[in-house]
Protein backbone atom coordinates (compact mmCIF):
# COMPACT_ATOMS: atom_id res chain seq x y z
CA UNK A 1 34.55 5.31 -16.25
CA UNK A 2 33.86 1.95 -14.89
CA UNK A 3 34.22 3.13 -11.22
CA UNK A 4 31.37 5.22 -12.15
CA UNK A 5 29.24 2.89 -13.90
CA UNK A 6 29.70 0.56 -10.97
CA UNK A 7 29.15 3.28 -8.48
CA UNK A 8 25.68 4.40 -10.00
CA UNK A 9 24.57 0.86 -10.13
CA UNK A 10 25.28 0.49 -6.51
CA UNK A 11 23.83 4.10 -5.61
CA UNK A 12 20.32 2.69 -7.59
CA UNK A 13 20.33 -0.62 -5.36
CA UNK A 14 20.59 1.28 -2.02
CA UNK A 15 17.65 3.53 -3.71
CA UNK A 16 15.73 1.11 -4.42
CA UNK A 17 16.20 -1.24 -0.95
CA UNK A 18 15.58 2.26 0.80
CA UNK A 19 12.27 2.70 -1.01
CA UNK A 20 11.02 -1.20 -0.34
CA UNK A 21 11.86 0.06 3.61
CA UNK A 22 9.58 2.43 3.35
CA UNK A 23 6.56 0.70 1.49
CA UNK A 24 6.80 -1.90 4.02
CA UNK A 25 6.17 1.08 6.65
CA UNK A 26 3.25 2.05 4.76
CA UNK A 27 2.39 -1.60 4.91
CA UNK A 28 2.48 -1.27 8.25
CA UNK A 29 0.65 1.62 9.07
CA UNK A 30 -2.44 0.20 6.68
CA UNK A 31 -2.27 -2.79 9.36
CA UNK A 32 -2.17 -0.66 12.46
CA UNK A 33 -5.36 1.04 11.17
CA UNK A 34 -6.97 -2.06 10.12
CA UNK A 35 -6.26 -3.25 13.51
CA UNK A 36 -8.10 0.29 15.03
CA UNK A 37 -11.05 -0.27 12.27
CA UNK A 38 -11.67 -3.41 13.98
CA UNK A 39 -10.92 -2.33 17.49
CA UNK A 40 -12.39 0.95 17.79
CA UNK A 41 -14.43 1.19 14.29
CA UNK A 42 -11.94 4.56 13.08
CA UNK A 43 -9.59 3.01 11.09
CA UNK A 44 -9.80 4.95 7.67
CA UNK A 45 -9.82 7.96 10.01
CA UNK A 46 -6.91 7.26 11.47
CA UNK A 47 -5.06 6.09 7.61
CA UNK A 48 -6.38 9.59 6.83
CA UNK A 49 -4.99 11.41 9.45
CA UNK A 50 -1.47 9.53 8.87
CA UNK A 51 -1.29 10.38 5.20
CA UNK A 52 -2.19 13.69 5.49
CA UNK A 53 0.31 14.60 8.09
CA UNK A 54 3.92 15.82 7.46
CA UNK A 55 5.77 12.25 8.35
CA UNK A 56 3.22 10.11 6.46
CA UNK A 57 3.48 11.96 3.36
CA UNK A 58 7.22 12.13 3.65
CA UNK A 59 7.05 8.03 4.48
CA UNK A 60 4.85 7.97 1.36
CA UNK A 61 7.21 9.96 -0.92
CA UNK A 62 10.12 7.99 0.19
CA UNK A 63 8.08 4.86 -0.84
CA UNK A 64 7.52 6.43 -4.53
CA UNK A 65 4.19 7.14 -4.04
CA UNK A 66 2.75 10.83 -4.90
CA UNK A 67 0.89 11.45 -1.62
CA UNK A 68 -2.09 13.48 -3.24
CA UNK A 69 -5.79 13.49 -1.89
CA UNK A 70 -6.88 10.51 -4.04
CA UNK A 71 -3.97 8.35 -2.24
CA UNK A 72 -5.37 9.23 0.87
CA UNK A 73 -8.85 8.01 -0.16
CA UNK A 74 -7.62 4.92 -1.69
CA UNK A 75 -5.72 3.95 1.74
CA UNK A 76 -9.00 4.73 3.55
CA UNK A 77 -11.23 2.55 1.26
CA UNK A 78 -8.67 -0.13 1.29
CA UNK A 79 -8.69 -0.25 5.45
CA UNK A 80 -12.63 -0.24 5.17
CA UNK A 81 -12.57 -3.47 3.47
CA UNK A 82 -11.07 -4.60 6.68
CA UNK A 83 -8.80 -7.38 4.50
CA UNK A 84 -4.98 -6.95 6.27
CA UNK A 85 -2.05 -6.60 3.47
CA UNK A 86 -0.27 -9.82 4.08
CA UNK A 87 -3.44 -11.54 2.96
CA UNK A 88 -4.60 -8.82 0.32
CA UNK A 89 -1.03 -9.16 -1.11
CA UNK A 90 -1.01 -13.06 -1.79
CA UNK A 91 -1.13 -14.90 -4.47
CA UNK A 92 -4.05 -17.07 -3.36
CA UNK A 93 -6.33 -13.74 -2.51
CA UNK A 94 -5.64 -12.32 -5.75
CA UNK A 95 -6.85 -15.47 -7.81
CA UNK A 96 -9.85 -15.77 -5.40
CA UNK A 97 -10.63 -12.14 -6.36
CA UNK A 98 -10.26 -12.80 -10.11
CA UNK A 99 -11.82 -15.61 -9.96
CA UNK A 100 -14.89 -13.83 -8.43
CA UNK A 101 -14.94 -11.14 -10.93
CA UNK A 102 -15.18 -13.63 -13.72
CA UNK A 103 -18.32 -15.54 -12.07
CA UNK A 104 -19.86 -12.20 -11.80
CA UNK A 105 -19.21 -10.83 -15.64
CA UNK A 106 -20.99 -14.22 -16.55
CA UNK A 107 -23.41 -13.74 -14.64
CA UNK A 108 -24.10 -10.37 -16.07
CA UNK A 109 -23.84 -11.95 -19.27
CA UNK A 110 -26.38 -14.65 -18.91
């Protein structure tokens, strides 16, 4: 019973390293169009075309995320912003942007 138990546990941590492999493709690829966006102005295009096709939405599955139609427009709305994920993912970004809302609902409120 314990060879089991310890076998499961290891089967879920090579699940779950597999599936962090493949967000950080997905990471990737949001780059890549970023990088097109600002090169040749077609980046959400290009995000679009990825997810849509067999391989991204396998690469999307694999990274536990349900590649529907309102994925695909999130990804191209998050390329149009233009901000690349490294920055979009840090901590410093993510207060900025909270801090930003708050200014705004006060100003809203006053």
């Amino acid at each position: 019973m314990r060879d089991f138990i310890d076998g499961t546990a290891f089967n879920h941590e090579q699940g779950q390293r597999a599936r962090k492999l493949f967000a950080a493709v997905v990471l990737a690829a949001l780059d890549d169009a970023i990088a097109d966006d600002k090169k040749f102005g077609n980046g959400p295009d290009q995000i679009a075309r990825w997810a849509r096709s067999k391989d991204g939405r396998e690469v999307l599955s694999c990274a536990g995320i349900d590649p529907n139609e309102r994925v695909v427009s999130g990804l191209m709305e998050f390329v149009g912003k233009g901000v690349r994920t490294s920055v979009a993912l840090s901590r410093e970004e993510s207060e900025r942007r909270h801090a930003a809302e708050a200014a705004a609902e006060q100003a809203e409120a006053a």
